[in-house]
PDB file of N, CA and C in Angstrom:
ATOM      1  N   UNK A   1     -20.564 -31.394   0.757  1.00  0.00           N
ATOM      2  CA  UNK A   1     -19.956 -30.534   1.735  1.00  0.00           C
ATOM      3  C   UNK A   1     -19.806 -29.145   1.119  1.00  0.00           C
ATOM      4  N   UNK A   2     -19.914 -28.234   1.706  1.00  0.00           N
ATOM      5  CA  UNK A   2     -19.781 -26.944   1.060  1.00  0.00           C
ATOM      6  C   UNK A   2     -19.212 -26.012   2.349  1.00  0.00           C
ATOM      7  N   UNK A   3     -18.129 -25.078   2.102  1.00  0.00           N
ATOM      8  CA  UNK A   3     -17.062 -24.595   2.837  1.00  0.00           C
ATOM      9  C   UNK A   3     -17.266 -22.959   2.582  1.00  0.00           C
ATOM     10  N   UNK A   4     -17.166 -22.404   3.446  1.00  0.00           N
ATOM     11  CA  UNK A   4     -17.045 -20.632   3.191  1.00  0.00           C
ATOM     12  C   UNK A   4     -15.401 -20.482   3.708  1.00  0.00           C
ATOM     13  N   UNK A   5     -14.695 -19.489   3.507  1.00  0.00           N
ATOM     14  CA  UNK A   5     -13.742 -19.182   4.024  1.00  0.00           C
ATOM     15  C   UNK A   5     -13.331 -17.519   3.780  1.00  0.00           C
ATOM     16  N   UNK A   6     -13.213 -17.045   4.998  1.00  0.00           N
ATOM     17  CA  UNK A   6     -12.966 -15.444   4.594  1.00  0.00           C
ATOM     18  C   UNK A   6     -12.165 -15.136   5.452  1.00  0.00           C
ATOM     19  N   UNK A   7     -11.208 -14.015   4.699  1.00  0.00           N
ATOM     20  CA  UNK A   7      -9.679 -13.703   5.340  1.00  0.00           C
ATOM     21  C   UNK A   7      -9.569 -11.988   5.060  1.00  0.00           C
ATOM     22  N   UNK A   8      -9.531 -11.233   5.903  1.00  0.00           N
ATOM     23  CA  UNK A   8      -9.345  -9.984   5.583  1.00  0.00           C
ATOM     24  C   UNK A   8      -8.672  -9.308   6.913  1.00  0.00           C
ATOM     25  N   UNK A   9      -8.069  -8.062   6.632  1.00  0.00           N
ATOM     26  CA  UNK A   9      -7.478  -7.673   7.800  1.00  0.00           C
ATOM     27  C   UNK A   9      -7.874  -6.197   7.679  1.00  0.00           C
ATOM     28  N   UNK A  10      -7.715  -5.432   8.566  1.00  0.00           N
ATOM     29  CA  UNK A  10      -8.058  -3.661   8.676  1.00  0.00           C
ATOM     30  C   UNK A  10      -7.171  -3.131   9.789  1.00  0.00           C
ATOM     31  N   UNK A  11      -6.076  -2.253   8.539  1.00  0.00           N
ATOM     32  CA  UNK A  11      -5.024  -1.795   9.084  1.00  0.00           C
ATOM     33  C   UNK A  11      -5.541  -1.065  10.096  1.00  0.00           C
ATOM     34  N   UNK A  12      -5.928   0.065   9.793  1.00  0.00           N
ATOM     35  CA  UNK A  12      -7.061   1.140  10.920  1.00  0.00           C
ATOM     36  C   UNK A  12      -7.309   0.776  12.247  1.00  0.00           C
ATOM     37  N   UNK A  13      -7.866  -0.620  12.562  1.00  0.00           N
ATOM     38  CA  UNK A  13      -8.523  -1.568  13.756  1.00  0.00           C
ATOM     39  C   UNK A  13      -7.650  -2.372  14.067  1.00  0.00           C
ATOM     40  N   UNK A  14      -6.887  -3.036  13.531  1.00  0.00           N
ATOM     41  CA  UNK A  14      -5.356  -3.727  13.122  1.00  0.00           C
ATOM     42  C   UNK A  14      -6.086  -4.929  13.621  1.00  0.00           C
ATOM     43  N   UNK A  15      -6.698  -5.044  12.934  1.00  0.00           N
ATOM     44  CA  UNK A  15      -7.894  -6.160  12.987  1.00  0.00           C
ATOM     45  C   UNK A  15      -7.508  -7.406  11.892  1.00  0.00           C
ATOM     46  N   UNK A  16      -7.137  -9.154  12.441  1.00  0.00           N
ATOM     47  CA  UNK A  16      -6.790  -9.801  11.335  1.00  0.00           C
ATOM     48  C   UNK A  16      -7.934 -11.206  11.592  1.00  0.00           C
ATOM     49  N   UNK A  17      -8.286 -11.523  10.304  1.00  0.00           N
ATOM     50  CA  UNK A  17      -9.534 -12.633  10.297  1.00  0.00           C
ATOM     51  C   UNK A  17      -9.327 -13.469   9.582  1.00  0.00           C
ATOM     52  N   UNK A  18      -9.786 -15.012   9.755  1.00  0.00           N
ATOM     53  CA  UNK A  18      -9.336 -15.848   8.775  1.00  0.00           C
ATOM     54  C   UNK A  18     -10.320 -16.920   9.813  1.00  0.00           C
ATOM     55  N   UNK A  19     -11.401 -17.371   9.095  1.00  0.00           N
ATOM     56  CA  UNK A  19     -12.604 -18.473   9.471  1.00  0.00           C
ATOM     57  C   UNK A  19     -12.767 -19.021   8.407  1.00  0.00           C
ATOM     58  N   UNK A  20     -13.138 -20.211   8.644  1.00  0.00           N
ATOM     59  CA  UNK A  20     -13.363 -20.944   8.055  1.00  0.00           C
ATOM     60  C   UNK A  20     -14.619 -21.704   8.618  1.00  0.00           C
ATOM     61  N   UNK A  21     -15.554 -22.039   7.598  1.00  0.00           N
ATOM     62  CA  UNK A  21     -16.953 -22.565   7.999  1.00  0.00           C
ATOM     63  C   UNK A  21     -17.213 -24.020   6.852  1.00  0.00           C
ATOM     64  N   UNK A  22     -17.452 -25.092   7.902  1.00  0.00           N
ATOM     65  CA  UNK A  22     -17.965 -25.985   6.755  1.00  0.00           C
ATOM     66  C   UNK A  22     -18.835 -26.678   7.047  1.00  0.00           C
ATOM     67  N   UNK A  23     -19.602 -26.928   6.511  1.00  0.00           N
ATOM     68  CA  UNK A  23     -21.308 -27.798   6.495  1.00  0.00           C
ATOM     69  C   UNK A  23     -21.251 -28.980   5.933  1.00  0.00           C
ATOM     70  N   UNK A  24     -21.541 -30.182   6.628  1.00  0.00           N
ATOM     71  CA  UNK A  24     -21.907 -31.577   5.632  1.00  0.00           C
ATOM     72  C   UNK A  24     -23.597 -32.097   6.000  1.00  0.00           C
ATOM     73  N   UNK A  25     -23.527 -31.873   4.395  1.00  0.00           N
ATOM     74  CA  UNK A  25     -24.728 -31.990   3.826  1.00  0.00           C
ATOM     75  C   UNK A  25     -25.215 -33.678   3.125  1.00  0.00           C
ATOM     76  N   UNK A  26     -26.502 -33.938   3.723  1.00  0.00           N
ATOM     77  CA  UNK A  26     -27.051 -35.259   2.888  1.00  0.00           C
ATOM     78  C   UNK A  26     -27.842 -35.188   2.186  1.00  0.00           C
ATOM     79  N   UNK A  27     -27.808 -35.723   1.252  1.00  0.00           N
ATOM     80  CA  UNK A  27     -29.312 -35.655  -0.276  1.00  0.00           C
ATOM     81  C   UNK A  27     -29.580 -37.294   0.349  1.00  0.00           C
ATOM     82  N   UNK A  28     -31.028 -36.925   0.095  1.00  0.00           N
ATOM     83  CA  UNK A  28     -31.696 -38.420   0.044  1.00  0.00           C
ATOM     84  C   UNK A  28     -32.192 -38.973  -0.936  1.00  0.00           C
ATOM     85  N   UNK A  29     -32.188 -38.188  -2.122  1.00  0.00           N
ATOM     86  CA  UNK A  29     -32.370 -39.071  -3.215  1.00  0.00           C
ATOM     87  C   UNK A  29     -31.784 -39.679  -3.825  1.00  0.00           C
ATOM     88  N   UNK A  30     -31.443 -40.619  -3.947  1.00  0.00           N
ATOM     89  CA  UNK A  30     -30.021 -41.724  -4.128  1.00  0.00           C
ATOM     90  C   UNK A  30     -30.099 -42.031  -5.410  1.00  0.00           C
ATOM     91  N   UNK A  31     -30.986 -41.157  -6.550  1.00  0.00           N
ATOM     92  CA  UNK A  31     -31.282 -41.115  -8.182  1.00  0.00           C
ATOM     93  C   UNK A  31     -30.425 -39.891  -8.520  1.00  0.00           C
ATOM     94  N   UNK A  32     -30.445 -39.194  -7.695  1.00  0.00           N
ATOM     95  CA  UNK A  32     -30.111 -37.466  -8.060  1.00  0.00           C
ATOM     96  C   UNK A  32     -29.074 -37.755  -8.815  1.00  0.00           C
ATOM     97  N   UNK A  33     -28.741 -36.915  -9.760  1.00  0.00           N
ATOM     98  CA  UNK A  33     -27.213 -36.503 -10.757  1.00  0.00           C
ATOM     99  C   UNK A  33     -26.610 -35.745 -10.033  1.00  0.00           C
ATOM    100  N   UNK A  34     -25.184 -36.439  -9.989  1.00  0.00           N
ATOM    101  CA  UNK A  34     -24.509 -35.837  -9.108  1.00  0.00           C
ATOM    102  C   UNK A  34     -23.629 -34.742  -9.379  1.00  0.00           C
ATOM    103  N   UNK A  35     -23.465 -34.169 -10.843  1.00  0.00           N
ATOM    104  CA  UNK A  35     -23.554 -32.665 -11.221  1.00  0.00           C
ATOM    105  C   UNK A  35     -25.138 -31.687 -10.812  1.00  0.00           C
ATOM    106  N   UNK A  36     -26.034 -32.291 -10.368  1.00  0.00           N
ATOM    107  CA  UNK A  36     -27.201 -31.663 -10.308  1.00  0.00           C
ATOM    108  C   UNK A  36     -26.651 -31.165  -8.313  1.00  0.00           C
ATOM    109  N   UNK A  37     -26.370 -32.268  -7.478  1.00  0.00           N
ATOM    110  CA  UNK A  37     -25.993 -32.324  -6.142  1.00  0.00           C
ATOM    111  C   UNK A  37     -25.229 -31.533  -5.925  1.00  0.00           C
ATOM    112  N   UNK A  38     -24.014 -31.547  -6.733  1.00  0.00           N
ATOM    113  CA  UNK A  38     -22.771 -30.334  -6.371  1.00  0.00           C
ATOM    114  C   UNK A  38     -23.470 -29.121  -7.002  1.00  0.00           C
ATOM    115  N   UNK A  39     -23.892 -28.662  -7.504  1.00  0.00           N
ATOM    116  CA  UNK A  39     -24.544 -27.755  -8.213  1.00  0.00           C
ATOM    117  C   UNK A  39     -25.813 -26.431  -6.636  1.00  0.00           C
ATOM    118  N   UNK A  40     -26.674 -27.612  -6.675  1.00  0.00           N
ATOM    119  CA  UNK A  40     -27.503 -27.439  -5.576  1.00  0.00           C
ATOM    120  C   UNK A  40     -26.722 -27.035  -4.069  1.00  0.00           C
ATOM    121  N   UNK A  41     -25.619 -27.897  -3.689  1.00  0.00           N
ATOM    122  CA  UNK A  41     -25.108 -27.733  -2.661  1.00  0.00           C
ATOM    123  C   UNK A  41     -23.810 -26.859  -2.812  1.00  0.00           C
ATOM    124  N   UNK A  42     -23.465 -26.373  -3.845  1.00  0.00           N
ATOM    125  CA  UNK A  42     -22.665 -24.949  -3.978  1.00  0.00           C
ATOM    126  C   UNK A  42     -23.867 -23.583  -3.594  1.00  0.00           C
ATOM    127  N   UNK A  43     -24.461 -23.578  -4.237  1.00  0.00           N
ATOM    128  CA  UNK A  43     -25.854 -22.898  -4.302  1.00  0.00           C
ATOM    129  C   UNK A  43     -26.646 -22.493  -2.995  1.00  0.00           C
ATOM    130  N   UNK A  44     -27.001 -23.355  -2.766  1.00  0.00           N
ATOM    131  CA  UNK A  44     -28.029 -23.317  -1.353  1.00  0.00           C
ATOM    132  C   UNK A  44     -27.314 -24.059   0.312  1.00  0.00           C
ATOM    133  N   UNK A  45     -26.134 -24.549  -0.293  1.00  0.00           N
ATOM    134  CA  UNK A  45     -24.945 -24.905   1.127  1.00  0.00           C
ATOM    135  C   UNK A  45     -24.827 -23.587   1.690  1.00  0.00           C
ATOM    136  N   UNK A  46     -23.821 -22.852   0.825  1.00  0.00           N
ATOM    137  CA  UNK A  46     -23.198 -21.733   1.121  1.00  0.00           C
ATOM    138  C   UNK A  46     -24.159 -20.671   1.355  1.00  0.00           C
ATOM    139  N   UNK A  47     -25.366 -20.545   0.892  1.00  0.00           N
ATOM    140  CA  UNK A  47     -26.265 -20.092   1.285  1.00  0.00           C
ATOM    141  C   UNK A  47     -26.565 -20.124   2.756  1.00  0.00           C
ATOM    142  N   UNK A  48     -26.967 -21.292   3.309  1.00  0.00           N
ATOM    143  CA  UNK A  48     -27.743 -21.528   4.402  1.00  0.00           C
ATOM    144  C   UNK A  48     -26.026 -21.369   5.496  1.00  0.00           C
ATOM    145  N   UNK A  49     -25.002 -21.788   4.978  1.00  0.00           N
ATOM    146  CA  UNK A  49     -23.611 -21.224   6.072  1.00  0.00           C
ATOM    147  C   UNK A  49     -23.254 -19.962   5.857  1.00  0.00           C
ATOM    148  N   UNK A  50     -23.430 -18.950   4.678  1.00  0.00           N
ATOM    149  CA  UNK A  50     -23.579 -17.606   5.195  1.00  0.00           C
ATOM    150  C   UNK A  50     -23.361 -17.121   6.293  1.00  0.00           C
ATOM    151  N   UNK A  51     -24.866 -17.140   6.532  1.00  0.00           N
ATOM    152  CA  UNK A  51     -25.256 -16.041   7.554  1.00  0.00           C
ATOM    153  C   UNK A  51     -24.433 -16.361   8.851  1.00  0.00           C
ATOM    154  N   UNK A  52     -24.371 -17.513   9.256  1.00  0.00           N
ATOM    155  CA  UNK A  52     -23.390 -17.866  10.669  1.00  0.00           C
ATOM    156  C   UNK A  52     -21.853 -16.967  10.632  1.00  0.00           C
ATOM    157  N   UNK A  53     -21.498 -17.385   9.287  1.00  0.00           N
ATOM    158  CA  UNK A  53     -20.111 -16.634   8.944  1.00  0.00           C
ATOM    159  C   UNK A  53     -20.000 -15.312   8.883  1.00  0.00           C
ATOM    160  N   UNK A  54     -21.480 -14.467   9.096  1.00  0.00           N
ATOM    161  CA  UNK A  54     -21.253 -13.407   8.805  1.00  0.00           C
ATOM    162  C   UNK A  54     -22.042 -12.833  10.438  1.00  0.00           C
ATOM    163  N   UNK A  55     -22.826 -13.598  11.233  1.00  0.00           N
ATOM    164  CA  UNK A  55     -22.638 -13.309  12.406  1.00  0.00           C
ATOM    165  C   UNK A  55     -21.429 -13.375  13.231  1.00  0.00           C
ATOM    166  N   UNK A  56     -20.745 -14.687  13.193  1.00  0.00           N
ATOM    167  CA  UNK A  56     -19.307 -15.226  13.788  1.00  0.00           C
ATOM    168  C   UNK A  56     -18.813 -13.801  13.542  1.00  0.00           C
ATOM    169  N   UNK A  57     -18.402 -13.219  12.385  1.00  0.00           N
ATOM    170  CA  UNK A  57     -17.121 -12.400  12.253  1.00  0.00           C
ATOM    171  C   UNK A  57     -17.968 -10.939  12.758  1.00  0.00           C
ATOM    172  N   UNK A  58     -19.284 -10.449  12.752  1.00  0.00           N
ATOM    173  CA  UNK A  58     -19.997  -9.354  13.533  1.00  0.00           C
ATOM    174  C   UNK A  58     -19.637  -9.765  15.063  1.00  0.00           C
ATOM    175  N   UNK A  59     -19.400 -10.695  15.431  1.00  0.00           N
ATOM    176  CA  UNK A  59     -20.022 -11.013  16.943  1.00  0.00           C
ATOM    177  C   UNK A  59     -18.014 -10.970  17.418  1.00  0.00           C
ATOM    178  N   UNK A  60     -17.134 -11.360  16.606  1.00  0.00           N
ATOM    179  CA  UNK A  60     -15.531 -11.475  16.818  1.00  0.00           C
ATOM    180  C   UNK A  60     -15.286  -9.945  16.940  1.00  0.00           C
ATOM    181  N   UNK A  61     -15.667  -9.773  15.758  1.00  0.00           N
ATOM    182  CA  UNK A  61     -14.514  -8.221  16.212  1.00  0.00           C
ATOM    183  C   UNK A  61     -15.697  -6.950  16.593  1.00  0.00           C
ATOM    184  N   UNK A  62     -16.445  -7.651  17.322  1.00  0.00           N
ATOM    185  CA  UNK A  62     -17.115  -6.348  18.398  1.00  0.00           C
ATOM    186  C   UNK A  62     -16.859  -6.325  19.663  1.00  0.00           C
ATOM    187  N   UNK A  63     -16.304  -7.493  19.848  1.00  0.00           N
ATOM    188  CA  UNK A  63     -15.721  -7.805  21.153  1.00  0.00           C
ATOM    189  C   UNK A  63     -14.521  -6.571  21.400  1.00  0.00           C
ATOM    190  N   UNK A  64     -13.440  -6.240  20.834  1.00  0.00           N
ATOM    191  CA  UNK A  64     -12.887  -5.166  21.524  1.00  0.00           C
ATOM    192  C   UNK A  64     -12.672  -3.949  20.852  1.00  0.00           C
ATOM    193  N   UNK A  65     -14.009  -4.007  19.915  1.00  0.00           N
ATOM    194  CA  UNK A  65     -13.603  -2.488  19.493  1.00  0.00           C
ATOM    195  C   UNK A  65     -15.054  -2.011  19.289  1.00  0.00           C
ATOM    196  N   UNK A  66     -15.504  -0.652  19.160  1.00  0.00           N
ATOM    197  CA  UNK A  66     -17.053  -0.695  18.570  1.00  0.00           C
ATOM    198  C   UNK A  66     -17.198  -0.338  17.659  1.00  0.00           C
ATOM    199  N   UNK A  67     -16.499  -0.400  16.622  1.00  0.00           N
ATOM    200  CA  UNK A  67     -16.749  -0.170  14.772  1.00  0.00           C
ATOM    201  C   UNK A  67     -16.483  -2.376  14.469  1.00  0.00           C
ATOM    202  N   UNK A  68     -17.515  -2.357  14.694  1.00  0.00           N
ATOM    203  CA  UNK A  68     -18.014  -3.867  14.321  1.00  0.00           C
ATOM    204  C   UNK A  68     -17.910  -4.366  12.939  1.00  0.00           C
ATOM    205  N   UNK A  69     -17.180  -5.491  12.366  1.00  0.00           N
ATOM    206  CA  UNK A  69     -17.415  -5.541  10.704  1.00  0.00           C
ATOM    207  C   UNK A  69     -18.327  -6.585  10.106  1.00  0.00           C
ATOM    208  N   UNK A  70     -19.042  -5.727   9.771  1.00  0.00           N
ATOM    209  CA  UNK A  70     -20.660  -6.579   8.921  1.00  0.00           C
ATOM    210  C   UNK A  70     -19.993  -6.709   7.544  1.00  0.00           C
ATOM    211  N   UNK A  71     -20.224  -8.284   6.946  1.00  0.00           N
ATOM    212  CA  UNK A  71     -19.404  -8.307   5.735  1.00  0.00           C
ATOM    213  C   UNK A  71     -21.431  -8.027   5.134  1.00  0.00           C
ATOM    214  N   UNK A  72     -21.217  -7.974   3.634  1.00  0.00           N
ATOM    215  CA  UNK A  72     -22.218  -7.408   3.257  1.00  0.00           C
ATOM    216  C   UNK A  72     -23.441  -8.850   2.823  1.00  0.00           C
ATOM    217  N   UNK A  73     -24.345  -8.706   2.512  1.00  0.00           N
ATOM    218  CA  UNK A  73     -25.009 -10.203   1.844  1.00  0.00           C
ATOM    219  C   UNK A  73     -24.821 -10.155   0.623  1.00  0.00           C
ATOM    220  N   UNK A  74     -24.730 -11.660  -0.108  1.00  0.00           N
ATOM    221  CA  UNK A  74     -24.878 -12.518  -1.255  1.00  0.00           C
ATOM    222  C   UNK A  74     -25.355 -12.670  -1.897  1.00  0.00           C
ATOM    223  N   UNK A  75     -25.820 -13.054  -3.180  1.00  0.00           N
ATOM    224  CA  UNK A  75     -26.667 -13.632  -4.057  1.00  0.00           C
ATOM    225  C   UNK A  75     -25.991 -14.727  -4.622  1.00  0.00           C
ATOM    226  N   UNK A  76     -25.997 -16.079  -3.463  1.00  0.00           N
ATOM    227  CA  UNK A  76     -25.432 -17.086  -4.354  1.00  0.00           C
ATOM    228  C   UNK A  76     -25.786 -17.644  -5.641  1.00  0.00           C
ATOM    229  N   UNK A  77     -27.330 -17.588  -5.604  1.00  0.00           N
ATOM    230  CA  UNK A  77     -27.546 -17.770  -6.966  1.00  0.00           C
ATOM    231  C   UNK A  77     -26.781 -17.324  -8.181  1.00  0.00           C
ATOM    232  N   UNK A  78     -26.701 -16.354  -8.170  1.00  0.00           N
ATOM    233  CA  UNK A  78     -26.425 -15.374  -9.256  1.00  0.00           C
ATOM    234  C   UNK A  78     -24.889 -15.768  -9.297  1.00  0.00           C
ATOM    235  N   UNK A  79     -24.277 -15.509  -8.072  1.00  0.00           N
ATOM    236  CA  UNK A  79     -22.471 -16.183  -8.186  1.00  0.00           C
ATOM    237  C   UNK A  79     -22.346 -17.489  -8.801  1.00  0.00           C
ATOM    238  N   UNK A  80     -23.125 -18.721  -8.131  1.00  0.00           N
ATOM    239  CA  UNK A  80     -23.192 -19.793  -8.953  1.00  0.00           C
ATOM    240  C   UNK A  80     -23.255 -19.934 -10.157  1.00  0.00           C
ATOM    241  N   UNK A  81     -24.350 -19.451 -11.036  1.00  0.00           N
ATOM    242  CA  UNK A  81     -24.837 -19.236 -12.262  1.00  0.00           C
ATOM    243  C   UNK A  81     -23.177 -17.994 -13.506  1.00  0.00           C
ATOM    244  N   UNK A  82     -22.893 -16.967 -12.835  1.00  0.00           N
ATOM    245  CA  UNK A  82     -21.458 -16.552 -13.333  1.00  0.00           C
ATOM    246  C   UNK A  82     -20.414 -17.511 -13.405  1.00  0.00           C
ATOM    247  N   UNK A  83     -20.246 -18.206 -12.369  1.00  0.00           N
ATOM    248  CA  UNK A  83     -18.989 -18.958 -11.991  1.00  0.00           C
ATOM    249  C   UNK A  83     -19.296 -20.402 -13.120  1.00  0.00           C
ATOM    250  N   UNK A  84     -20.249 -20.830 -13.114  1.00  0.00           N
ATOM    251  CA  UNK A  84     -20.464 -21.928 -13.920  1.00  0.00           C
ATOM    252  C   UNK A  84     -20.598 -21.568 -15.465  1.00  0.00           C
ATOM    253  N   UNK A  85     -21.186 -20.286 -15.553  1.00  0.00           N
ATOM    254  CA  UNK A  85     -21.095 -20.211 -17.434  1.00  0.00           C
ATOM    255  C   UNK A  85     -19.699 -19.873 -17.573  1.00  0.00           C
ATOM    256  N   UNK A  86     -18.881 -19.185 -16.609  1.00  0.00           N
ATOM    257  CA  UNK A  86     -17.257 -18.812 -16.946  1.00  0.00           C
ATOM    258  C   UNK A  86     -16.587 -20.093 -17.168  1.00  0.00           C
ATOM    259  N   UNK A  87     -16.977 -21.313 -16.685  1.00  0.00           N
ATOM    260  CA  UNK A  87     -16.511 -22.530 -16.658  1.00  0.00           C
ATOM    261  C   UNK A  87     -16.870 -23.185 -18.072  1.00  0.00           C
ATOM    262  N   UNK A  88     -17.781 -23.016 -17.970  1.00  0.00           N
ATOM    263  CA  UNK A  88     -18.715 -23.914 -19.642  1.00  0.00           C
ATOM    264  C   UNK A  88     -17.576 -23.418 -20.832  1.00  0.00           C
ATOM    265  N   UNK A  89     -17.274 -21.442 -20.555  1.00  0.00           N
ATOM    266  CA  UNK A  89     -17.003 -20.655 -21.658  1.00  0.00           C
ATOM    267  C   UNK A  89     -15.119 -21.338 -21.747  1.00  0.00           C
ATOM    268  N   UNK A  90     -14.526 -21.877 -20.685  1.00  0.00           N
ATOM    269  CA  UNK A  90     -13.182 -21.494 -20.728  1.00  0.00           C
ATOM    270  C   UNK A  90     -13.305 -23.513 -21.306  1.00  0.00           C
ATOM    271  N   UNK A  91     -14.532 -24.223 -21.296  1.00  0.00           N
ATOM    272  CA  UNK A  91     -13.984 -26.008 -22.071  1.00  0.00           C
ATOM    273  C   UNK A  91     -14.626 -25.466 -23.416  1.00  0.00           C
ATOM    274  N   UNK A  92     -14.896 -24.713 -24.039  1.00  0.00           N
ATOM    275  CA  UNK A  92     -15.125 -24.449 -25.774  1.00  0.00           C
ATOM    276  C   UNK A  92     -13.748 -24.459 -25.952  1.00  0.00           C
TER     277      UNK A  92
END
């Protein structure tokens, strides 16, 4: 399962947000390592629920105002890969 969640508000627009998005996901290889599974599905979950989360909240608050908020794109890869060596670095 892999979950997005984004919360921000804009005093200016007095604009307040808080979604939550979650995806359940199946692997069919019933060999896979299941540090390899959570790994993959942090990675390429949140990936592929992105973009919905970031239409949902374009498509919410254009409805009554016309300064629309586009959150920006990702590189989950790259977040994954930080977030996991910060992890490796903090069990030495």
């Amino acid at each position: 399962m892999a979950k997005q969640v984004v919360d921000f508000s804009r005093d200016e627009t007095q604009q307040i947000v808080h979604l939550e998005v979650i995806g359940q996901f199946t692997v069919q290889d019933q060999e896979a390592d299941s540090d390899k599974v959570k790994s993959y599905i942090a990675m390429n979950g949140n990936a592929m629920l992105y973009p919905y989360l970031r239409a949902i909240i374009s498509i919410v608050t254009s409805i009554d105002r016309p300064d629309t908020t586009i959150l920006p794109t990702l590189n989950f890869k790259t977040t994954v890969e930080e977030l996991t060596s910060e992890k490796n670095e903090d069990c030495k």
